[in-house]
Protein backbone atom coordinates (compact mmCIF):
# COMPACT_ATOMS: atom_id res chain seq x y z
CA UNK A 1 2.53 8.66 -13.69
CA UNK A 2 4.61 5.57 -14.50
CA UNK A 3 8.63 5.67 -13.69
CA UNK A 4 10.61 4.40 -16.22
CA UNK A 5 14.15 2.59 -16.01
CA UNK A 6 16.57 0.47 -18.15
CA UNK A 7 17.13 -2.96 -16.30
CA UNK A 8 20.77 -3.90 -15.87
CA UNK A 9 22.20 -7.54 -17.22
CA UNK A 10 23.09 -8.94 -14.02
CA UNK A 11 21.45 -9.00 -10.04
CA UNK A 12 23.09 -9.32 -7.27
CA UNK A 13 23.03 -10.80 -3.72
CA UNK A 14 21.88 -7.46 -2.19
CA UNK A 15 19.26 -6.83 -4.84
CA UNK A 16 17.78 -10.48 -4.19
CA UNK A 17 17.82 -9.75 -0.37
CA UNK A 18 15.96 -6.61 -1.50
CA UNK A 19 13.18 -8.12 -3.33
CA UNK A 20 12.48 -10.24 0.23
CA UNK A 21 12.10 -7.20 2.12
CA UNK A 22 9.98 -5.29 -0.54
CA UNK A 23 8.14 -7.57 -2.13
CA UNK A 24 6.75 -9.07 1.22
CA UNK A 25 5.83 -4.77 2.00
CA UNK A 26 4.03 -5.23 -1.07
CA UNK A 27 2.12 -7.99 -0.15
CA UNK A 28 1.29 -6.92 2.76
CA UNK A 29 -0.61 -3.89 1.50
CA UNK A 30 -2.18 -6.11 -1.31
CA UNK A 31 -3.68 -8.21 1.71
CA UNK A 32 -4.85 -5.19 3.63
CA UNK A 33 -6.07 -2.79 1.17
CA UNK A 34 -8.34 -5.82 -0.23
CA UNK A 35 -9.43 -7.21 3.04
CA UNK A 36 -12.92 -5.22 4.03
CA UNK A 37 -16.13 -6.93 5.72
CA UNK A 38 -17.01 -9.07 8.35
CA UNK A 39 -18.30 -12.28 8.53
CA UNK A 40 -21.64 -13.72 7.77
CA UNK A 41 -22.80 -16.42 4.63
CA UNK A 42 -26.02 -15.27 3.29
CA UNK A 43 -26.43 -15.53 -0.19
CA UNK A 44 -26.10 -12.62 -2.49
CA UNK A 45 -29.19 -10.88 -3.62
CA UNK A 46 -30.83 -10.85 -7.00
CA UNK A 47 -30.50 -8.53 -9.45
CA UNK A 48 -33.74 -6.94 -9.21
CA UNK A 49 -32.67 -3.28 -10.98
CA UNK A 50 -35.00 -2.70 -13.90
CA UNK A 51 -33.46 0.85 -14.84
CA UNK A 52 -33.75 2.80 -17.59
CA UNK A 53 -31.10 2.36 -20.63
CA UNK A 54 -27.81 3.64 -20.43
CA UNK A 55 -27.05 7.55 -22.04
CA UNK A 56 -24.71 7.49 -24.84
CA UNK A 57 -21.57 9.04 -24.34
CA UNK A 58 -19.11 11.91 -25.86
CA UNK A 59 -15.31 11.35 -26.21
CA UNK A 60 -14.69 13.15 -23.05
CA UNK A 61 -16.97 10.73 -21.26
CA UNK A 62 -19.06 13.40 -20.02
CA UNK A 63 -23.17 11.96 -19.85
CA UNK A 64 -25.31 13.62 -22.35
CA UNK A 65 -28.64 12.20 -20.48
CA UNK A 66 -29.71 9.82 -17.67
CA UNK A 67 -28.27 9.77 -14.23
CA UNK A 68 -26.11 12.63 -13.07
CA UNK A 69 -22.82 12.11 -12.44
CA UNK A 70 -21.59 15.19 -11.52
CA UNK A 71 -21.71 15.22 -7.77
CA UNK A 72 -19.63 12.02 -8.50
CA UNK A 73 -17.28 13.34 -10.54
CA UNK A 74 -16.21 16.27 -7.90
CA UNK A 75 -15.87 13.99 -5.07
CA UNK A 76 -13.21 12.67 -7.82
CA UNK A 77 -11.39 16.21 -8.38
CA UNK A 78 -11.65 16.51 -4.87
CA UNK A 79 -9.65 13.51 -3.77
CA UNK A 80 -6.79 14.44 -6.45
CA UNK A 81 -7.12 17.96 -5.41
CA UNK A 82 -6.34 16.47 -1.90
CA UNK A 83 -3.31 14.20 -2.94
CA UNK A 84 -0.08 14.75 -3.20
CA UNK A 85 1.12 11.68 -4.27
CA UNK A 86 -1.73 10.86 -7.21
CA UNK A 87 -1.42 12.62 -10.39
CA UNK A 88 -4.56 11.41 -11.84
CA UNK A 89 -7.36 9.04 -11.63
CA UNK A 90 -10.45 7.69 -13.93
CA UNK A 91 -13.65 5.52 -13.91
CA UNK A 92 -15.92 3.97 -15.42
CA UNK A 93 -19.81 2.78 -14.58
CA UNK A 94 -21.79 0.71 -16.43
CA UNK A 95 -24.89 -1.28 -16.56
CA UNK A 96 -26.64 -4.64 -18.74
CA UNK A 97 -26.96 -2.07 -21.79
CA UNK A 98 -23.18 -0.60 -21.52
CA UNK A 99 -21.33 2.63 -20.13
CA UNK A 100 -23.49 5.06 -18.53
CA UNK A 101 -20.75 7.16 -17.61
CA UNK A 102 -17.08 7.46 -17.69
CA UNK A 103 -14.40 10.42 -16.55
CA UNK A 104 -10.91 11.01 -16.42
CA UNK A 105 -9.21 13.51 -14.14
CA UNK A 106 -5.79 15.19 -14.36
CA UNK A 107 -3.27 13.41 -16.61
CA UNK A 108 -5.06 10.54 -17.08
CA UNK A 109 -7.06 9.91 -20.35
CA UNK A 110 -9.43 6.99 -21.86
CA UNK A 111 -7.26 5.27 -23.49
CA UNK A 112 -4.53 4.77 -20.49
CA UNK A 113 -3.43 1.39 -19.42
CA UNK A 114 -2.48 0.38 -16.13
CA UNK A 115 -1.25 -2.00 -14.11
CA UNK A 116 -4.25 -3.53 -12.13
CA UNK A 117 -2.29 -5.63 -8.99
CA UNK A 118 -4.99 -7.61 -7.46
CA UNK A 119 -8.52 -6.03 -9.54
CA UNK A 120 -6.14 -8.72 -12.01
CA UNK A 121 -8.41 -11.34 -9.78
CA UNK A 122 -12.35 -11.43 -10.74
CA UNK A 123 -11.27 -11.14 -14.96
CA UNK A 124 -8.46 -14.40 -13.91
CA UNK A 125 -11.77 -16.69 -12.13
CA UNK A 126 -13.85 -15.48 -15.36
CA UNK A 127 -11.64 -17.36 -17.93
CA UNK A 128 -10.91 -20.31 -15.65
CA UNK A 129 -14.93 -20.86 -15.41
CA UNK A 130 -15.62 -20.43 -19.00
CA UNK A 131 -13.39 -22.65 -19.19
CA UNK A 132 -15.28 -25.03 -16.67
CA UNK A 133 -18.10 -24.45 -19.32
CA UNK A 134 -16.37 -25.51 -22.37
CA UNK A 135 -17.80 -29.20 -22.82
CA UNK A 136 -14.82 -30.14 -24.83
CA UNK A 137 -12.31 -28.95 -22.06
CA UNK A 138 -13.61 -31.76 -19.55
CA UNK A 139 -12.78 -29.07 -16.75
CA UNK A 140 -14.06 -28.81 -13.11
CA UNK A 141 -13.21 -26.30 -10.88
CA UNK A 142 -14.56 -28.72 -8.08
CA UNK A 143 -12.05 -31.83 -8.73
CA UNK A 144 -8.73 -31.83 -7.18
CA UNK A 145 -5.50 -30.07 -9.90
CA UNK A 146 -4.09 -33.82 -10.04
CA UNK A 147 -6.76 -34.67 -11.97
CA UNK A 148 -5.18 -32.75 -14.92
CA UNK A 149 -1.69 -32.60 -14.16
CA UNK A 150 0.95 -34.47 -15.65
CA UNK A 151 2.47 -34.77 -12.47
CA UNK A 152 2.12 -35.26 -8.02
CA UNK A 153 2.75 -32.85 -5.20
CA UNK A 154 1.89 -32.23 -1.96
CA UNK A 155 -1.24 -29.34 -3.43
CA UNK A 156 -2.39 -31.65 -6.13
CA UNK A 157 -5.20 -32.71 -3.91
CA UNK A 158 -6.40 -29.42 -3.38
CA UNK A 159 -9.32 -27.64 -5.83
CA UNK A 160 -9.23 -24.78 -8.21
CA UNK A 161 -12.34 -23.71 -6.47
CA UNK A 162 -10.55 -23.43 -2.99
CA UNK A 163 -7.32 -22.31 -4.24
CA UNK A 164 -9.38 -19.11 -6.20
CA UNK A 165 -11.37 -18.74 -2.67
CA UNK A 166 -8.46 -18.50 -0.80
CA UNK A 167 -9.92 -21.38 1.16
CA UNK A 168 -7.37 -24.42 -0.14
CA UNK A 169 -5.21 -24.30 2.86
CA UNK A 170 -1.81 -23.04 0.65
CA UNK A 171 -0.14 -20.35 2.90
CA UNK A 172 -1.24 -16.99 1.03
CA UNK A 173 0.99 -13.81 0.92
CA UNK A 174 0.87 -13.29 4.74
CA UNK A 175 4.16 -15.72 4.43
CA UNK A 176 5.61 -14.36 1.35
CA UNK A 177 8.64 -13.74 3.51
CA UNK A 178 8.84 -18.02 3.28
CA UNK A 179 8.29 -18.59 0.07
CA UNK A 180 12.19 -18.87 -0.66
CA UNK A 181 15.42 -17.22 -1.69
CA UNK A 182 15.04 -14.44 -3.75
CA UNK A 183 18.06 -15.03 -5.61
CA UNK A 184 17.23 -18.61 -6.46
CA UNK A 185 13.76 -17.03 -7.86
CA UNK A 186 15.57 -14.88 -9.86
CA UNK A 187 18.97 -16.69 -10.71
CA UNK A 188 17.41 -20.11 -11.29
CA UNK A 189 18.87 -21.91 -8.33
CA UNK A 190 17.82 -24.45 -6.15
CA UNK A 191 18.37 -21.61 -3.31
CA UNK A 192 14.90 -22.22 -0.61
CA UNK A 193 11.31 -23.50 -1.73
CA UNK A 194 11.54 -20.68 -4.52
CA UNK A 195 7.67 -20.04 -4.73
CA UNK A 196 8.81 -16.56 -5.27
CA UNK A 197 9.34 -18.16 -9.05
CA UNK A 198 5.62 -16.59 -9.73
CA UNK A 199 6.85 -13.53 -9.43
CA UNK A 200 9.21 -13.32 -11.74
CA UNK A 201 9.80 -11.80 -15.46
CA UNK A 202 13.09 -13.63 -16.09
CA UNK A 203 12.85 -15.78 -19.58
CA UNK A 204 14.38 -18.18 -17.44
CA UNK A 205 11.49 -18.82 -15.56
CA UNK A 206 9.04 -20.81 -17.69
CA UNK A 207 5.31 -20.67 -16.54
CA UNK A 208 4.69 -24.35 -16.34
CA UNK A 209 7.79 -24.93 -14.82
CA UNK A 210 6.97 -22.71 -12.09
CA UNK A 211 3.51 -24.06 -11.39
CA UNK A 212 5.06 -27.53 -10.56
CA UNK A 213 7.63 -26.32 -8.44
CA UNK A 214 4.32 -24.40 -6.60
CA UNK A 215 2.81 -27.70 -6.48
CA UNK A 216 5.38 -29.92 -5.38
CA UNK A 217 7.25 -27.62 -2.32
CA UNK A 218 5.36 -27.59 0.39
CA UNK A 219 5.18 -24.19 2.70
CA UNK A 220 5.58 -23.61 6.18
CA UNK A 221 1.79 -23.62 7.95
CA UNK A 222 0.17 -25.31 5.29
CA UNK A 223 -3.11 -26.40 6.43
CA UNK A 224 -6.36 -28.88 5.13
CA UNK A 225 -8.07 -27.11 2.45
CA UNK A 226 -11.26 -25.88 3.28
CA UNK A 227 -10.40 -24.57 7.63
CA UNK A 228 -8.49 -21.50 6.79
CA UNK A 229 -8.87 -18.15 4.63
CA UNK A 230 -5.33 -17.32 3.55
CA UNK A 231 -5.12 -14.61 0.91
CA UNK A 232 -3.47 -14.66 -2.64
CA UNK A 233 -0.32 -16.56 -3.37
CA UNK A 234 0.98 -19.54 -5.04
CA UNK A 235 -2.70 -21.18 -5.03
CA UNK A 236 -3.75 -18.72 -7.60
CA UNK A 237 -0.82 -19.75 -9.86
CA UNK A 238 -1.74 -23.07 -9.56
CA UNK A 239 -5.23 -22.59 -10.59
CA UNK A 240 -4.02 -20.63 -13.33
CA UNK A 241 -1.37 -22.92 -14.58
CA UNK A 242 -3.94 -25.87 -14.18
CA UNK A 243 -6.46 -24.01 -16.53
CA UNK A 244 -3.78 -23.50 -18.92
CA UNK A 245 -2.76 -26.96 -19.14
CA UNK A 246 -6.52 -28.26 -19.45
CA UNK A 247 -6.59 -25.39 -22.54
CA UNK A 248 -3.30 -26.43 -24.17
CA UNK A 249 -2.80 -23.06 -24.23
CA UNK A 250 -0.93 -20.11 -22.21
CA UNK A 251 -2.65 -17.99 -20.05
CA UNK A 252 -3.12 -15.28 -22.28
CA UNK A 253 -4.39 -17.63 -25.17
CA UNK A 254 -6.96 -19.20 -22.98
CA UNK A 255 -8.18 -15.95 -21.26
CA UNK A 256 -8.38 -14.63 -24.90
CA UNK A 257 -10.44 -17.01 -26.32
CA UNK A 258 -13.03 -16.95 -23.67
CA UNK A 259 -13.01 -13.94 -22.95
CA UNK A 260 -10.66 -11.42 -24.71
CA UNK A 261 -12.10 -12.23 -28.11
CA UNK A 262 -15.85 -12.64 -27.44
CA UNK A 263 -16.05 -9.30 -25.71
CA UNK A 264 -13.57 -7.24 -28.40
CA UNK A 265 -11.14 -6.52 -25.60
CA UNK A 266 -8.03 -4.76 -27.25
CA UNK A 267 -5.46 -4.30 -24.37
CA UNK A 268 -5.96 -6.64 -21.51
CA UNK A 269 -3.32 -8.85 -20.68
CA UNK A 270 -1.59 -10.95 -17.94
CA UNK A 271 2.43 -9.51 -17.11
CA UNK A 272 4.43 -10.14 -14.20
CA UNK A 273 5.55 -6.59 -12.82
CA UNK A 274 6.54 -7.58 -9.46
CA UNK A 275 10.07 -8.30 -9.93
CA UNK A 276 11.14 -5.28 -11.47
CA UNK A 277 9.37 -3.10 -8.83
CA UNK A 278 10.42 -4.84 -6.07
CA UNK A 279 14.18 -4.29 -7.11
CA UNK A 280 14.28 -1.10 -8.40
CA UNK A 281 10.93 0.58 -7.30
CA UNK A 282 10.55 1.09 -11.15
CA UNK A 283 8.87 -0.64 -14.29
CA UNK A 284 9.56 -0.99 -17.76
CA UNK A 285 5.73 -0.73 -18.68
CA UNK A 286 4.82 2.40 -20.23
CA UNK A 287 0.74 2.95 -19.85
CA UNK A 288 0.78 2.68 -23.77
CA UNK A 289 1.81 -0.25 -25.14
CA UNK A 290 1.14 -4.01 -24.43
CA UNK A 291 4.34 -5.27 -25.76
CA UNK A 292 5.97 -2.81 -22.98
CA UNK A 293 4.21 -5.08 -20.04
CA UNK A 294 6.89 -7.76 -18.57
CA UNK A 295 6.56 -10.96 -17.84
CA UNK A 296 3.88 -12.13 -20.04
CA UNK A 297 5.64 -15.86 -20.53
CA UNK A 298 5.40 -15.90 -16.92
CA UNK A 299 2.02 -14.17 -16.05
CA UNK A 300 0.38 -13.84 -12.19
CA UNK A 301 -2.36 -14.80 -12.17
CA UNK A 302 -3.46 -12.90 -9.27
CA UNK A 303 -1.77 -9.60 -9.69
CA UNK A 304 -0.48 -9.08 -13.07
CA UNK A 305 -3.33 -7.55 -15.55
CA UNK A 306 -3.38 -4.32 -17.60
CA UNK A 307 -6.53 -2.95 -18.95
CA UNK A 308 -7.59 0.46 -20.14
CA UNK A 309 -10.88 1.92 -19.54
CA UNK A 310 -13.04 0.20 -22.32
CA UNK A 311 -11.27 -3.30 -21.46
CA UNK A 312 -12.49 -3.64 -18.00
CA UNK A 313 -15.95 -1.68 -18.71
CA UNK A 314 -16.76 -5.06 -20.83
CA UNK A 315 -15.69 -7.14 -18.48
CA UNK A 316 -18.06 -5.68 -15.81
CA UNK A 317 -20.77 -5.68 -17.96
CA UNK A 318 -20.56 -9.45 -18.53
CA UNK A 319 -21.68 -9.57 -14.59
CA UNK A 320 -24.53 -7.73 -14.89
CA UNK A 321 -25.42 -8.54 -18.45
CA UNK A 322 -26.53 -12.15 -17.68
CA UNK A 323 -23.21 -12.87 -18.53
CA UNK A 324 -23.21 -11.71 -21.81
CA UNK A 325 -20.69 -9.85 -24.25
CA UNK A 326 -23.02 -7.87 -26.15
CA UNK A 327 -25.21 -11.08 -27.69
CA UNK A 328 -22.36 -13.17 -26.97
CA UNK A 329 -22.80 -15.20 -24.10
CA UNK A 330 -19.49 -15.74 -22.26
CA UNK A 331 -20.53 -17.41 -18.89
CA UNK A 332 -23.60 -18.38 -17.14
CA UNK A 333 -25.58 -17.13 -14.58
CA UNK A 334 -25.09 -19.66 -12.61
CA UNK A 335 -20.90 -19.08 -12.37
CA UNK A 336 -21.76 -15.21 -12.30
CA UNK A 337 -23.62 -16.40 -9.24
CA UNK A 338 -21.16 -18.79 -7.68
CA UNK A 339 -18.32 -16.28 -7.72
CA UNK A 340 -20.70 -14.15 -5.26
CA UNK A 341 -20.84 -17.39 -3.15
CA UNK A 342 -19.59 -16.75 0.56
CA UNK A 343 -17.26 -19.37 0.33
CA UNK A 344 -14.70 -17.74 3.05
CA UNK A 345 -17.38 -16.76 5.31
CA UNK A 346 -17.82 -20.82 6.06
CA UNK A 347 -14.25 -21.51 7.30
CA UNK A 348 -14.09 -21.55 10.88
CA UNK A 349 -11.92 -20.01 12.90
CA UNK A 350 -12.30 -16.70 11.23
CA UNK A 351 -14.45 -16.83 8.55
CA UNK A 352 -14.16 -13.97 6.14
CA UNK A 353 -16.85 -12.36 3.45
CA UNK A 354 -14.90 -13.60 -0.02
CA UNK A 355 -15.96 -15.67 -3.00
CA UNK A 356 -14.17 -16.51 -6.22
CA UNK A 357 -11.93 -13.37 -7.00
CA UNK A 358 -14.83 -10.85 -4.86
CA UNK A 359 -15.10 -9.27 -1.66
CA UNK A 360 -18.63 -9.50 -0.31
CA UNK A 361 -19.16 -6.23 1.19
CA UNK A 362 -21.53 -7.02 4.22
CA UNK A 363 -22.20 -3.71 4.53
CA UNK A 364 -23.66 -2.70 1.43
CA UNK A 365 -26.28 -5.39 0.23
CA UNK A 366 -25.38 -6.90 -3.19
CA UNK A 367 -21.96 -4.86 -3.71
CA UNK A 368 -19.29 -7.03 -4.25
CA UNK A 369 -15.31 -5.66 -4.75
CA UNK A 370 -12.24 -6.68 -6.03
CA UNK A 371 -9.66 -4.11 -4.79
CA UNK A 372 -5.66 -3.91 -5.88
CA UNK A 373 -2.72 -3.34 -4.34
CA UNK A 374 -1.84 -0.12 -6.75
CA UNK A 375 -5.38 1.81 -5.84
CA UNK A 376 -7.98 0.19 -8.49
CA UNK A 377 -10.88 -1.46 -7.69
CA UNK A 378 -13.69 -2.75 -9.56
CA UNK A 379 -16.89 -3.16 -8.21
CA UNK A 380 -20.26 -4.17 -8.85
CA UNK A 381 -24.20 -3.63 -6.97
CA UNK A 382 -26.60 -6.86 -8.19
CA UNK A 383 -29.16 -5.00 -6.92
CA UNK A 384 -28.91 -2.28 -8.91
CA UNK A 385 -27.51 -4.04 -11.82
CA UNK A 386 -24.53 -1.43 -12.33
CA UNK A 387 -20.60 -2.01 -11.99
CA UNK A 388 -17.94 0.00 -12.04
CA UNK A 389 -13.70 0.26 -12.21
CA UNK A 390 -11.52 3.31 -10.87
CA UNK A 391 -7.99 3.02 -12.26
CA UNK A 392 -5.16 4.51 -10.80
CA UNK A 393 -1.12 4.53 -12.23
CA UNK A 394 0.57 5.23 -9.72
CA UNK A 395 3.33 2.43 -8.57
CA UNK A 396 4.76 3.71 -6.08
CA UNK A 397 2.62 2.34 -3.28
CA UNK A 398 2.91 5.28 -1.67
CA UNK A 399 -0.82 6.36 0.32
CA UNK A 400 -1.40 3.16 -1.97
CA UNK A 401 -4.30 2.48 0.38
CA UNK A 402 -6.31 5.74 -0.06
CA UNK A 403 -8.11 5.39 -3.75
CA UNK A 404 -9.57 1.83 -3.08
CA UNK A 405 -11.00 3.74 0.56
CA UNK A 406 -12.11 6.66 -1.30
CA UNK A 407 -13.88 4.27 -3.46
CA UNK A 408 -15.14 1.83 -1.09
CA UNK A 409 -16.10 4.64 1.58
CA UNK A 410 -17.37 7.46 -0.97
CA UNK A 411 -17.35 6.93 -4.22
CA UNK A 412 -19.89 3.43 -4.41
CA UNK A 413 -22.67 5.46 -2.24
CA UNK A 414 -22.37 8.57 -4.75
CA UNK A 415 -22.94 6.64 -7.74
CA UNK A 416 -25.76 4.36 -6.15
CA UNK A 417 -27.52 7.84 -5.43
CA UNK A 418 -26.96 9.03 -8.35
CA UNK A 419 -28.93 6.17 -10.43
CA UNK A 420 -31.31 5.78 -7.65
CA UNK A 421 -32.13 9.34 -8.33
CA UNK A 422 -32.71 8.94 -12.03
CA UNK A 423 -34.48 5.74 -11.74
């Protein structure tokens, strides 16, 4: 269910004001519908899951054999039986040998593409860390971003590491509402700080060009890296833009060629969305087409994926494939294994469960999630060496919070049961 309008030529003063007020609403529910855990720094569990291999699959997505699904797939009908604002919803499990089951419910279907908000963040930390294991790229998440950039600022002496940990001390979208003037974001003026720049689709707004201006304007509450979790924000377009520039490549190129093309994906791709919904509570992306997506000169790197099914079924297999694409080998186990790391659950005051681009879920051994701001998450058990994606297309952010607790809450225990039983 994707609203569709024709943007107007020009934007003015009240619209700009407008995209303060909403985008920071937006924000707001990206930070709390992905926040979820406690505290605590124990390191994640081994894979230990020795399960049988995957049933194939019809083109419905109904199972044929294995583990049964189906007390999974009512709690599904039930929650969009429930809901009046979701028209449809869809997932996807799989394990090291590839789907074991997959379902789509009202109008959705398998080849649908959405917009994936912040579940945009574990695929973005994949490509920057095959990256770190390209031996020509000369690449280390662990040295500060003025090591490859062609120019100073007051972040350049922070990591990529921290920055995708949330730990590098950049204010995060609790203080979207400082990151400038809307209408120099949008207008190209010097109007405020203008770290809103990241969220923009204008051609104007060149992706380099916004990255500097990220890491030379200094926030309100900045803080040293490494004493304070501080979700999303401008540090994740600086990690991004600093991969890109190590790649000589856009964002899109380098996530393609280490991980796009290796693992066949055929939709996924980094837009920018935001400003267009913000404004007019609308997008110009259509579920079917790539080329629809805006803003992919100027992609976020934290919130602005599409993906269909199939895409992000690959991508989850990679973590509990030994990081393999089919007999491809994309990244090692031992980045697999540092993006489970409890790097926010060290900071002190406050520490919280979070690696690189995953929520440690305290609560569940070995489940790790990456939740979005629309309703997807994407999830995955070490333990039991399966992973799985809901998708969701609604934009609205209305009861925007209710899929990823469904999810969370319900849906994670079903499916566990369900190949606990059959194993």
């Amino acid at each position: 269910m994707t609203s569709r309008q024709k943007l107007p030529l020009s934007v003015n003063r009240a619209r700009a004001l407008r995209l303060r007020a909403i985008a920071s609403s937006y924000l707001l529910i990206a930070l709390l519908n992905a926040c979820g855990g406690g505290a605590g720094s124990s390191a994640p569990p081994q894979n230990t899951y020795t399960g049988s291999t995957p049933p194939t699959s019809d083109s419905t997505g109904d199972t044929s054999s294995g583990p049964g699904f189906s007390t999974v797939d009512a709690a599904f009908q039930a929650f969009i039986d429930n809901s009046d604002v979701f028209d449809g919803i869809s997932y996807v499990v799989v394990n090291s040998a590839g789907v074991m089951h997959q379902q789509v419910f009202g109008d959705h279907s398998e080849d649908l593409i959405v917009m994936l908000a912040s579940t945009s963040k574990v695929p973005a930390v994949m490509a920057m860390l095959a990256l770190q294991e390209d031996t020509d790229a000369a690449f280390s998440i662990d040295e500060p971003v003025s090591t490859y950039l062609p120019y100073d600022g007051v972040y350049a002496n922070r990591t990529v590491k921290q920055m995708v940990s949330n730990t590098s001390g950049i204010p995060g979208l609790r203080l979207l509402d400082q990151y400038g003037d809307p209408l120099g974001a949008i207008a190209g003026g010097e109007g405020g700080v203008n770290h809103l720049c990241q969220m923009s689709s204008q051609l104007h707004w060149d992706f380099e060009t916004c990255g500097q201006i990220l890491v030379q304007n200094e926030l309100p509450e900045t803080r040293l890296a490494g004493t304070t979790f501080d979700y999303g924000g401008s540090q994740w377009q600086i990690a991004g833009v600093t991969a890109s520039i190590v790649a000589n490549s856009t964002w899109n190129q380098l996530f393609d060629k280490y991980i796009g093309e290796p693992c066949g994906l055929e939709v996924f791709t980094f837009g920018n969305p935001w400003e267009e919904l913000s404004f007019f509570g609308s997008t110009s992306f259509d579920g079917v087409s790539v080329e629809s997506m805006p803003g992919q000169h100027n992609p976020q790197i934290e919130g602005g994926a599409i993906s269909n099914l199939a895409d992000y079924a690959k991508l989850l297999q990679i973590h509990v494939n030994g990081g393999y694409c089919g007999d491809t080998r994309v990244l090692s186990e031992d980045s697999l294994a540092a993006m489970r790391e409890n790097i926010g659950g060290d900071v002190d005051p406050n520490p919280i469960p979070y690696g690189m681009g995953w929520w440690i879920q305290l609560g569940m051994p070995g489940v790790y999630t990456d939740p979005g701001a629309f309703g997807a998450v994407s999830f995955i058990d070490v333990n039991r060496g399966i992973g799985g994606y809901m998708a969701i297309d609604d934009y609205s952010r209305v009861d925007a919070g209710a899929p990823p607790d469904f999810f969370v809450d319900e849906a994670i225990e079903l499916i566990q049961a369900a190949v606990d039983a059959a194993n």
